[in-house]
Protein backbone atom coordinates (compact mmCIF):
# COMPACT_ATOMS: atom_id res chain seq x y z
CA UNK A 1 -9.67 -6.44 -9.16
CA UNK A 2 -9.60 -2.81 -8.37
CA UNK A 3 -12.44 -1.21 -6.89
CA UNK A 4 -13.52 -3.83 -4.53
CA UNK A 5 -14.80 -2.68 -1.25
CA UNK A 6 -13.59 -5.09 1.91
CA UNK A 7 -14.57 -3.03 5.57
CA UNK A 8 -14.07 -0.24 4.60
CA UNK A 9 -10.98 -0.16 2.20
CA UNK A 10 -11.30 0.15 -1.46
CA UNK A 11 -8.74 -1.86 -3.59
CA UNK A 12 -6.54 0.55 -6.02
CA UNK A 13 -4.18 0.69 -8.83
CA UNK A 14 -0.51 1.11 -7.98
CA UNK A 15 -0.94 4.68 -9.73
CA UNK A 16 -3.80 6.19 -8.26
CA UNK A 17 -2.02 4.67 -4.56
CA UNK A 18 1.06 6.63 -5.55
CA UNK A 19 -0.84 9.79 -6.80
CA UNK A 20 -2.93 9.33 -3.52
CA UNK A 21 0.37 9.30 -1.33
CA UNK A 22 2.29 11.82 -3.39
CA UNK A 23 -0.92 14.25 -2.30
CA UNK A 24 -0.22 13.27 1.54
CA UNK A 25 -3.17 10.55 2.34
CA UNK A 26 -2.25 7.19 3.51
CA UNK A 27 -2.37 4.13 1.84
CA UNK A 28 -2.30 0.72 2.81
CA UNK A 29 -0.43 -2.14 1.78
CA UNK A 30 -0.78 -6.09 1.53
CA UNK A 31 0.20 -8.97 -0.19
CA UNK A 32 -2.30 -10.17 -3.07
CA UNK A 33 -3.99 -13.23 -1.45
CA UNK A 34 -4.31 -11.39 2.05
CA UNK A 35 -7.64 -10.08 2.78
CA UNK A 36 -8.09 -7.29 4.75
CA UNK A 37 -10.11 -8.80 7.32
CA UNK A 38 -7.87 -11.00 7.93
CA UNK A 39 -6.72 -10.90 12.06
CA UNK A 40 -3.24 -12.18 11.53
CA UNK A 41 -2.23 -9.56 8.96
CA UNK A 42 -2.80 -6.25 9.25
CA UNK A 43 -3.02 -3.74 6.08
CA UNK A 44 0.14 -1.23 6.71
CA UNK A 45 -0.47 2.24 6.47
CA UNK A 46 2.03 4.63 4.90
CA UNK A 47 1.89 8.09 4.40
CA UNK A 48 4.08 11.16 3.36
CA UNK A 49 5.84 13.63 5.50
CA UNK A 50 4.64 16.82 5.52
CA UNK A 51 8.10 18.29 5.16
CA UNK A 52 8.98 16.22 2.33
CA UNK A 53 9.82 17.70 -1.31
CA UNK A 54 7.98 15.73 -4.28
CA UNK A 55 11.69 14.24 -4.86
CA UNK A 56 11.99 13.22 -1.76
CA UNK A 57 8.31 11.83 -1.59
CA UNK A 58 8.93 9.65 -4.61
CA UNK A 59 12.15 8.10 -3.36
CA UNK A 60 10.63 7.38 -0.15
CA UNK A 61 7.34 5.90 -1.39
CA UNK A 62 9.92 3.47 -3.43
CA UNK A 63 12.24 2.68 -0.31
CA UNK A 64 8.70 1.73 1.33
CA UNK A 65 7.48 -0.20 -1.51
CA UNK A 66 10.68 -2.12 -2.32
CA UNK A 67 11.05 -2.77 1.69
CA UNK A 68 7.48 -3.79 2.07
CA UNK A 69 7.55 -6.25 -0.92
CA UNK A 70 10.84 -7.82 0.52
CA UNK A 71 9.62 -8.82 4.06
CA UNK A 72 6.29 -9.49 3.34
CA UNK A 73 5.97 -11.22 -0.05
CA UNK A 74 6.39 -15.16 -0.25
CA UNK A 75 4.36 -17.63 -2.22
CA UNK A 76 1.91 -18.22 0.47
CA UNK A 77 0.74 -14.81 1.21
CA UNK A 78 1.24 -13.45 -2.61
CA UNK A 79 3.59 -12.09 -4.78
CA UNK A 80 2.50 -9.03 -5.40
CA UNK A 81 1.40 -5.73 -3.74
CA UNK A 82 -2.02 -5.04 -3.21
CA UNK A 83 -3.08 -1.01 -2.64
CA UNK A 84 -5.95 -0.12 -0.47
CA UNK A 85 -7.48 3.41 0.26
CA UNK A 86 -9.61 4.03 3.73
């Protein structure tokens, strides 16, 4: 499923997202069965401080993860996180 194309954002591996947002580029977020299209849910961008250590960087890409996946996941809209790059 990676490398599909939808308006502009290409899907990505969790990985290359993290690499990606380790580097200081944004990356979006949705659950699995949401398209990006879609006008009811928006992709969320996050991105990394410019201030931030690479220690601090990884903890905060997990907080965002693990908060992202907790309010936004159910069976309806997908289990899972889906990565997307602009």
């Amino acid at each position: 499923m990676t490398g599909i194309s939808i308006n502009g954002y290409t899907r990505v591996q969790m990985r290359t997202a993290k690499k990606t947002y380790l580097r200081g580029a944004e990356v979006f977020l949705l659950p699995c069965k949401v398209n990006p299209c879609n006008p009811w849910i928006a992709p969320v961008g996050i991105k990394k401080e410019t201030e931030a250590t690479e220690e601090e960087a990884k903890k905060t890409w997990e907080q965002s993860i693990n908060a992202y996946a907790y309010y936004n996941l159910c069976s309806e809209t997908g289990k899972y996180i889906s990565f997307y790059l602009k």
